[in-house]
Protein backbone atom coordinates (compact mmCIF):
# COMPACT_ATOMS: atom_id res chain seq x y z
CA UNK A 1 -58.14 -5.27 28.50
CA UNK A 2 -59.40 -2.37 26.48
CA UNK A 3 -57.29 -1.43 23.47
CA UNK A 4 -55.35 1.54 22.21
CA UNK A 5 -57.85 3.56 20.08
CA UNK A 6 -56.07 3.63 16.39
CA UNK A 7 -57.64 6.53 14.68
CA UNK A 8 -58.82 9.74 15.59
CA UNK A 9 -57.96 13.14 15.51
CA UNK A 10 -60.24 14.89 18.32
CA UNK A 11 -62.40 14.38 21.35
CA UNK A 12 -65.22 14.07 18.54
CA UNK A 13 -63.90 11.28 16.87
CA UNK A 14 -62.90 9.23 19.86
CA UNK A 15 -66.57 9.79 21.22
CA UNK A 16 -67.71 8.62 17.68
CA UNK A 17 -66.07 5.20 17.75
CA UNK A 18 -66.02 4.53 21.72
CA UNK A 19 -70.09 4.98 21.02
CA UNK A 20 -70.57 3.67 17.75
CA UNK A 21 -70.44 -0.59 17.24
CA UNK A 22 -66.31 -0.72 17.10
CA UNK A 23 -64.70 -2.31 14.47
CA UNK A 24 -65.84 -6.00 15.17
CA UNK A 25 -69.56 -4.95 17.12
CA UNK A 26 -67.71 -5.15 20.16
CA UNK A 27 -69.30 -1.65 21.74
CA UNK A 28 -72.64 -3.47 22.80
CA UNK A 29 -73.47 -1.31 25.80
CA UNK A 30 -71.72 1.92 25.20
CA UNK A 31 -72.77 4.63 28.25
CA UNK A 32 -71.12 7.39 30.70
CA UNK A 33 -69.46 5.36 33.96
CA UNK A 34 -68.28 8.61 35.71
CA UNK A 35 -68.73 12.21 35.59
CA UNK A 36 -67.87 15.54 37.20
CA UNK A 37 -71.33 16.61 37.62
CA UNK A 38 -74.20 14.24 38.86
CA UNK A 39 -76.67 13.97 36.15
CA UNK A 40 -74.71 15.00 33.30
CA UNK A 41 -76.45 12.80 30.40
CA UNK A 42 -75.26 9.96 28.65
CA UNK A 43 -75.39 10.80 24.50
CA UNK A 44 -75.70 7.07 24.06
CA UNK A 45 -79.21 7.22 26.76
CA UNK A 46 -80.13 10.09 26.32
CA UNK A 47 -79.35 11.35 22.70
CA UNK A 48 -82.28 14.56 22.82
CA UNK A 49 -80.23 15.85 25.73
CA UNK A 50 -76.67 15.74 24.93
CA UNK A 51 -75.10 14.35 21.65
CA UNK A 52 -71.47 13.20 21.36
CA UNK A 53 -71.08 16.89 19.81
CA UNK A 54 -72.11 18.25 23.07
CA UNK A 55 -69.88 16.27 24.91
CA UNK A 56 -67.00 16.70 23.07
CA UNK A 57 -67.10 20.55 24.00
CA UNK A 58 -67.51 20.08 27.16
CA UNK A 59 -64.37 17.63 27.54
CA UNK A 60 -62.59 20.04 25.41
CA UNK A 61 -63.17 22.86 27.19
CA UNK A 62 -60.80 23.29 29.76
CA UNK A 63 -57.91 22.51 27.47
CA UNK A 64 -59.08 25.32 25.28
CA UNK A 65 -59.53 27.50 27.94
CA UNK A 66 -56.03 26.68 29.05
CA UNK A 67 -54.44 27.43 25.37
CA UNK A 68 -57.06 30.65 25.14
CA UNK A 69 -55.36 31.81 28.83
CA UNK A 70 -51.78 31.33 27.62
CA UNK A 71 -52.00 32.65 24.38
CA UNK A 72 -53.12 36.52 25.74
CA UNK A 73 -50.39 36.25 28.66
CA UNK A 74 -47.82 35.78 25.94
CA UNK A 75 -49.19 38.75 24.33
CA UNK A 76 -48.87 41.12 27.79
């Protein structure tokens, strides 16, 4: 059973330790299981196409579109 990740303060960092060798090298196969789009690339695979950067963003980005959205309709 997969543990509670104990540090981490963004998407970024939690991609940076799920990916990297753990605290005891127990990340020996890190990769993508699902995804929203077909083909999205694994940064772990396929580190020239995406990096843990770029998919950090992209999980990030409908929570910051949320925040962006509700901050202007509290302005209006």
């Amino acid at each position: 059973m997969p543990k509670k990740a104990g540090s981490g303060e963004s998407t970024a960092d939690l991609l940076a330790y799920l990916f990297g060798p753990g605290n005891h090298d127990e990340h020996t196969d890190p990769h993508l299981v699902a995804a929203w789009t077909p083909g999205l690339p694994c940064p772990a695979r396929n580190p020239g196409r995406m990096t843990l950067a770029d998919l950090a963003l992209l999980l990030d980005a409908p929570v910051a579109s949320f925040i962006f959205r509700d901050s202007v309709c509290r302005r209006v």
